[in-house]
C-alpha atoms as a PDB file:
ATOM      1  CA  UNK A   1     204.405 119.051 175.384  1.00  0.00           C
ATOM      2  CA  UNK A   2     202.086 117.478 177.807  1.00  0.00           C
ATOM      3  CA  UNK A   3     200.619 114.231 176.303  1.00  0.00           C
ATOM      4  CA  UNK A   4     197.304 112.361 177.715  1.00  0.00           C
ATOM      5  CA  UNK A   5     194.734 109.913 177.337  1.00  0.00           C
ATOM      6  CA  UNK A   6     191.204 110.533 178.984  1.00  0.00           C
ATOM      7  CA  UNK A   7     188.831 108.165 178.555  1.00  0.00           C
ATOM      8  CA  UNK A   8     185.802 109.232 177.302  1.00  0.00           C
ATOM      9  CA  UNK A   9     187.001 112.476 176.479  1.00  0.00           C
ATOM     10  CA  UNK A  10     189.674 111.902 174.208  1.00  0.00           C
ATOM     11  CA  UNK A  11     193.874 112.079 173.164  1.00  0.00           C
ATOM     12  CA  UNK A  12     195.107 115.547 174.124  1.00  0.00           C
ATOM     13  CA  UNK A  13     198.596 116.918 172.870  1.00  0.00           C
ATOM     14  CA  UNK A  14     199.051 120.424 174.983  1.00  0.00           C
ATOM     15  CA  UNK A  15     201.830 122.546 173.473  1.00  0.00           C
ATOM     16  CA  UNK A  16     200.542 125.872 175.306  1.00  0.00           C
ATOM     17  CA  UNK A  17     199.209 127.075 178.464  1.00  0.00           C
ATOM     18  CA  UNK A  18     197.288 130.478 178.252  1.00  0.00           C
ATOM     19  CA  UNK A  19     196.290 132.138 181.614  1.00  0.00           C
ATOM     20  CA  UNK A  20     194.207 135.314 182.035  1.00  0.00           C
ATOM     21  CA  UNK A  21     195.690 137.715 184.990  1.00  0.00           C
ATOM     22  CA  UNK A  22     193.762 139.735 186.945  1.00  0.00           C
ATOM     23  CA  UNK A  23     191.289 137.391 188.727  1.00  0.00           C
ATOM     24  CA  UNK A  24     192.966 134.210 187.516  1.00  0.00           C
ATOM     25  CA  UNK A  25     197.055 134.181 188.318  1.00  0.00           C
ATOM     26  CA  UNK A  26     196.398 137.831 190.466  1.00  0.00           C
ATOM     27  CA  UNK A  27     194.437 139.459 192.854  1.00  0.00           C
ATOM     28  CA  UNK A  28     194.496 143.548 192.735  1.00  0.00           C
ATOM     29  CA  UNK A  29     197.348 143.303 189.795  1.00  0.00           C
ATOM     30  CA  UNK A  30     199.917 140.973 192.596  1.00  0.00           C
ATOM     31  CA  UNK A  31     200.730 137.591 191.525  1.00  0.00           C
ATOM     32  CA  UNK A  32     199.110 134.842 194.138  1.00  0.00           C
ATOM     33  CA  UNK A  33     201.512 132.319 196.362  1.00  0.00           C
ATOM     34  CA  UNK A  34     202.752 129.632 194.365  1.00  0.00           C
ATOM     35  CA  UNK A  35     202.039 130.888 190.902  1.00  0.00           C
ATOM     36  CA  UNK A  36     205.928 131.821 190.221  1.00  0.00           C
ATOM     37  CA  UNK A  37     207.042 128.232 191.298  1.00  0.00           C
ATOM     38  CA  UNK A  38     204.211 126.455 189.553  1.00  0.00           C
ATOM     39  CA  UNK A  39     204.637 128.466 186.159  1.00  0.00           C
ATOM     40  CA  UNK A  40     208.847 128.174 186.461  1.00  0.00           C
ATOM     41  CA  UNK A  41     208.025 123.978 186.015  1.00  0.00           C
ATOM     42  CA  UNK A  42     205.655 123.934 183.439  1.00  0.00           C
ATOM     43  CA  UNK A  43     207.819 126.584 181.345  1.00  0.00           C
ATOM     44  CA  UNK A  44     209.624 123.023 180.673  1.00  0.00           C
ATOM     45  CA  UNK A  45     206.850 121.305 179.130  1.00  0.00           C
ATOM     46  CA  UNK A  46     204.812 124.261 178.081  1.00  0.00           C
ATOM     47  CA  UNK A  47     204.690 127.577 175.755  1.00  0.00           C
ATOM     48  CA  UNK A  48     203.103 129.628 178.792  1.00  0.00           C
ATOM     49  CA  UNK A  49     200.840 132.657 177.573  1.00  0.00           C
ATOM     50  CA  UNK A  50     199.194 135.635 179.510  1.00  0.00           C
ATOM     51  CA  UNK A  51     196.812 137.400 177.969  1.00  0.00           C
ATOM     52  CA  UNK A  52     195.341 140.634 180.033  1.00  0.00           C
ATOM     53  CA  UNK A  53     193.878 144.181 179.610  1.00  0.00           C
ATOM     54  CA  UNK A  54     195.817 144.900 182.986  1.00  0.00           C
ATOM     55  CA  UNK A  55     193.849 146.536 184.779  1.00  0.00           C
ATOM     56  CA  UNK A  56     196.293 147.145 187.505  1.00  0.00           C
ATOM     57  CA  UNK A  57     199.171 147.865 185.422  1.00  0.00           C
ATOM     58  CA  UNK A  58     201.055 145.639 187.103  1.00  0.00           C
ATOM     59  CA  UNK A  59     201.661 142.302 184.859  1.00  0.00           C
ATOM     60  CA  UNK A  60     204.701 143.081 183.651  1.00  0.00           C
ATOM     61  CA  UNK A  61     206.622 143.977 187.059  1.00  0.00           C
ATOM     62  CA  UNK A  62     204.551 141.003 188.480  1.00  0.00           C
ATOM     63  CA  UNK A  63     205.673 138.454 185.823  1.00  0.00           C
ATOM     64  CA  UNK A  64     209.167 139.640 185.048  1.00  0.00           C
ATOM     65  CA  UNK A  65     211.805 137.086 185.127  1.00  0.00           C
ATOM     66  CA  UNK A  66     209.287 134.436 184.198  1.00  0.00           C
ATOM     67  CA  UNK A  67     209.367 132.534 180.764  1.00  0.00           C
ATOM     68  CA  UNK A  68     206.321 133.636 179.838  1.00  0.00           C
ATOM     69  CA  UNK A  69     204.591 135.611 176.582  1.00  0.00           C
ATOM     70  CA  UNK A  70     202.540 138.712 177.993  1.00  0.00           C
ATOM     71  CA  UNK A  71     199.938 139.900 175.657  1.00  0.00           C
ATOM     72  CA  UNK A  72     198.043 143.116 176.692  1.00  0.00           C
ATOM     73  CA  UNK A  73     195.074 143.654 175.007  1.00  0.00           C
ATOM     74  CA  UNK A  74     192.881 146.407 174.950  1.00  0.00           C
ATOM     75  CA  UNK A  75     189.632 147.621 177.047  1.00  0.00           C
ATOM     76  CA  UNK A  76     187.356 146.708 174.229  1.00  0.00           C
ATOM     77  CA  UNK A  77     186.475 143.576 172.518  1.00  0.00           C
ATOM     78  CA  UNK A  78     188.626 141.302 175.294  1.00  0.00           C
ATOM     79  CA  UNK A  79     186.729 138.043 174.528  1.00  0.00           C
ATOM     80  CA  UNK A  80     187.002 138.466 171.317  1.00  0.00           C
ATOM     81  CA  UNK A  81     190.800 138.997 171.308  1.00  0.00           C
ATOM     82  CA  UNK A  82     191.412 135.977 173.626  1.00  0.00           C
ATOM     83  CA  UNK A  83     189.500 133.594 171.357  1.00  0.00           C
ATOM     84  CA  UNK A  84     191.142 134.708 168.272  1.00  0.00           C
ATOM     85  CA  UNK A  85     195.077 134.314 170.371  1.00  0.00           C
ATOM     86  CA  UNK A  86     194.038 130.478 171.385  1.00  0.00           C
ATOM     87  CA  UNK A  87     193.113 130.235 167.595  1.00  0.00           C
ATOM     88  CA  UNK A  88     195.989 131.458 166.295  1.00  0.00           C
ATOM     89  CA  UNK A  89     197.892 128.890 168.440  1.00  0.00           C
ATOM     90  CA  UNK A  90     195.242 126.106 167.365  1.00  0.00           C
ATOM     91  CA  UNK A  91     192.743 125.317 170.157  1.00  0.00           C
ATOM     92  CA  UNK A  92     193.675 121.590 169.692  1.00  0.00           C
ATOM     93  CA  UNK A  93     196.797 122.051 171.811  1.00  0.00           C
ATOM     94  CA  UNK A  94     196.002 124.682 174.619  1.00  0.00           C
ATOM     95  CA  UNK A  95     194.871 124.336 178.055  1.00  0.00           C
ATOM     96  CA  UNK A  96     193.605 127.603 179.158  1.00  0.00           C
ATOM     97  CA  UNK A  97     192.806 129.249 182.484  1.00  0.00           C
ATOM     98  CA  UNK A  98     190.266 132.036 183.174  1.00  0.00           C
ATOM     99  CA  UNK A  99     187.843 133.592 185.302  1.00  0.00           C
ATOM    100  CA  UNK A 100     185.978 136.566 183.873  1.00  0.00           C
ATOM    101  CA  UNK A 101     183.231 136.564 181.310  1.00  0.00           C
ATOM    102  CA  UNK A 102     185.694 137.806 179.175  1.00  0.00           C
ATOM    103  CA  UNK A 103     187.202 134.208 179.404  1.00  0.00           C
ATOM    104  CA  UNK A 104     184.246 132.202 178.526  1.00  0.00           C
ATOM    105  CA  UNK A 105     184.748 131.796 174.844  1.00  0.00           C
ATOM    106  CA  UNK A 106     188.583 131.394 174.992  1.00  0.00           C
ATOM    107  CA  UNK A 107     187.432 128.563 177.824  1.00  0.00           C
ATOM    108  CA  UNK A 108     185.188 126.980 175.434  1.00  0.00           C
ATOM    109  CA  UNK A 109     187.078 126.551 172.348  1.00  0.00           C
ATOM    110  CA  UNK A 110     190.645 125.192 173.663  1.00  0.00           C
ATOM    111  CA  UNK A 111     191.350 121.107 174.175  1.00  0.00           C
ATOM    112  CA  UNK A 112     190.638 121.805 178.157  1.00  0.00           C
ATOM    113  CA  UNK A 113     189.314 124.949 179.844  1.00  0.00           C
ATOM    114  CA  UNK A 114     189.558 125.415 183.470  1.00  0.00           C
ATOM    115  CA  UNK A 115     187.219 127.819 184.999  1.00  0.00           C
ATOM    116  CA  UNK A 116     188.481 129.023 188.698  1.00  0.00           C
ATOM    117  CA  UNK A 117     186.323 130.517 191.764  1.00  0.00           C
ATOM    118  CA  UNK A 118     189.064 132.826 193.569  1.00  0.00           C
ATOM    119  CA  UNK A 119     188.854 136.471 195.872  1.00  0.00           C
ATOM    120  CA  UNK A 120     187.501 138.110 192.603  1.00  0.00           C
ATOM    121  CA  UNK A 121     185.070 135.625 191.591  1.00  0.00           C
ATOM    122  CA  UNK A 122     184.047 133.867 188.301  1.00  0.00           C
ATOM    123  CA  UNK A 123     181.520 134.567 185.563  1.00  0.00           C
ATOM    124  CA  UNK A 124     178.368 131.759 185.510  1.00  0.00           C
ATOM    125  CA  UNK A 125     178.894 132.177 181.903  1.00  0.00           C
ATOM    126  CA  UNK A 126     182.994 130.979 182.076  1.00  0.00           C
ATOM    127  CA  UNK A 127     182.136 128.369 184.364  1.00  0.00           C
ATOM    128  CA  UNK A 128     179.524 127.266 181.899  1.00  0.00           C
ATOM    129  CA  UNK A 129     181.712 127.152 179.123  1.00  0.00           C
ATOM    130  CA  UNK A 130     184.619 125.322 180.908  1.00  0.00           C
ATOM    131  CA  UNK A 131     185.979 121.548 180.972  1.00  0.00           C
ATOM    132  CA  UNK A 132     186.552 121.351 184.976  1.00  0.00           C
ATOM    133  CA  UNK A 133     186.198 124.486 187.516  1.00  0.00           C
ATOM    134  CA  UNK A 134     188.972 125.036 190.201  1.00  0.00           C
ATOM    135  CA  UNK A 135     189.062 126.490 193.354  1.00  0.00           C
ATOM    136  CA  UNK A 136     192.368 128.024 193.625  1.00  0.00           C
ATOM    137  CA  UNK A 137     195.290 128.789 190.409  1.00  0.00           C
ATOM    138  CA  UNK A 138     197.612 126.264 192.288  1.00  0.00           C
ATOM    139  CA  UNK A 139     194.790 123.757 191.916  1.00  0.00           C
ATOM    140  CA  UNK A 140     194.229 124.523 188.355  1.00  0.00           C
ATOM    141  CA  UNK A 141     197.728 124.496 187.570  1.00  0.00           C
ATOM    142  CA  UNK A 142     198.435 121.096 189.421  1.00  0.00           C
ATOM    143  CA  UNK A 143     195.564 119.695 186.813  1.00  0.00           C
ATOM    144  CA  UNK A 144     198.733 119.945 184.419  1.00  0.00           C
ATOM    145  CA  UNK A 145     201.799 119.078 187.065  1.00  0.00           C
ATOM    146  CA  UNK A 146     199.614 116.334 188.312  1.00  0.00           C
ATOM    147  CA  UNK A 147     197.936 115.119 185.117  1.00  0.00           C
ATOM    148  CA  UNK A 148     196.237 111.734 187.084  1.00  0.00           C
ATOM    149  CA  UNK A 149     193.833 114.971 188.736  1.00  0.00           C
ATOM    150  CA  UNK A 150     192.442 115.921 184.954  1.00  0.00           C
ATOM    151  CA  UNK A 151     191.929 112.764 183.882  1.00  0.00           C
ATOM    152  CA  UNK A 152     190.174 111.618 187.018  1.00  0.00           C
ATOM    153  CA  UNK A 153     188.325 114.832 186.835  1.00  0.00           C
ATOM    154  CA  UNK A 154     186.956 114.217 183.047  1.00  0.00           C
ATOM    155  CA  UNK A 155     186.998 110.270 182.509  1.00  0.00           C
ATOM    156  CA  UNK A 156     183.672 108.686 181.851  1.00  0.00           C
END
C-alpha cells in the first residue's frame, strides 16, 4: 500500500495500480525502456493490473516474468469493461494509467488518474477526465515511486 496526504485533494490509501497497454506501458505491442524495472519496485507496494484488448498480441510475451495480473478484454465495450475492473477493486484505492478514449472513464472514477501523451497519442476526452497528465510511462510511474511529484502536482 502506498499511503498519502494531498492537501486540498485529500487522504489516499492505493492498494492497486491498473495500467492500460498498448499506447500506455507499449508502443506497437513492445514494452517501453524502463517499464520492467519501474513495475518490478512497485510490485512491492502495489497489486499491479493490466487491462488490454491486445491489439498486438503481444502482452503476455511482453509482460511475462512480471508480477503482474493481465486481463484481456474483448474488442467491444472496452471502456465499459475497464470501469467495471477498477470497480470491482473499489476506485477508492487505485491509481490508474491510460491513454485511449477507452481509458477515460476508468481515469475518471479511480482515487488518481494519470492521463499520458506518448508515440501513440492520447484521447482529449482521457486527458479530460484525468487527475494529472504525463508525458512519458516512466514519468507517470515515478508519480507513485516518487510520491513528493503527485502531491506537488495536485496540492492546492
Amino acid at each position: 500500500m502506498i499511503a498519502l496526504t494531498i492537501p486540498g485533494f485529500g487522504a489516499l490509501e492505493l492498494h492497486h495500480l491498473v495500467l492500460d497497454y498498448n499506447g500506455t506501458l507499449a508502443v506497437d505491442g513492445k514494452l517501453l525502456p524502463g517499464v520492467r524495472e519501474a513495475l518490478m519496485t512497485l510490485a512491492d507496494h502495489l497489486s499491479i493490473h493490466v487491462i488490454t484488448a491486445d491489439t498486438f498480441g503481444l502482452a503476455g510475451t511482453e509482460l511475462a516474468g512480471l508480477p503482474v495480473n493481465i486481463t484481456i478484454i474483448s474488442q467491444d465495450g472496452q471502456a465499459d469493461a475497464k470501469l467495471a475492473h477498477v470497480e470491482h477493486l473499489g476506485t477508492a484505492g487505485v491509481f490508474a494509467i491510460g491513454n485511449g478514449r477507452n481509458d477515460r472513464r476508468m481515469l475518471a472514477a479511480v482515487a488518481v488518474g494519470v492521463a499520458l501523451a506518448q508515440a501513440e497519442g492520447a484521447s482529449a476526452e482521457t486527458i479530460a477526465a484525468a487527475d494529472v497528465v504525463a508525458t512519458g510511462i516512466v514519468d507517470g510511474l515515478g508519480l507513485l515511486l516518487h510520491p513528493k511529484r503527485l502531491i506537488a502536482t495536485l496540492r492546492s
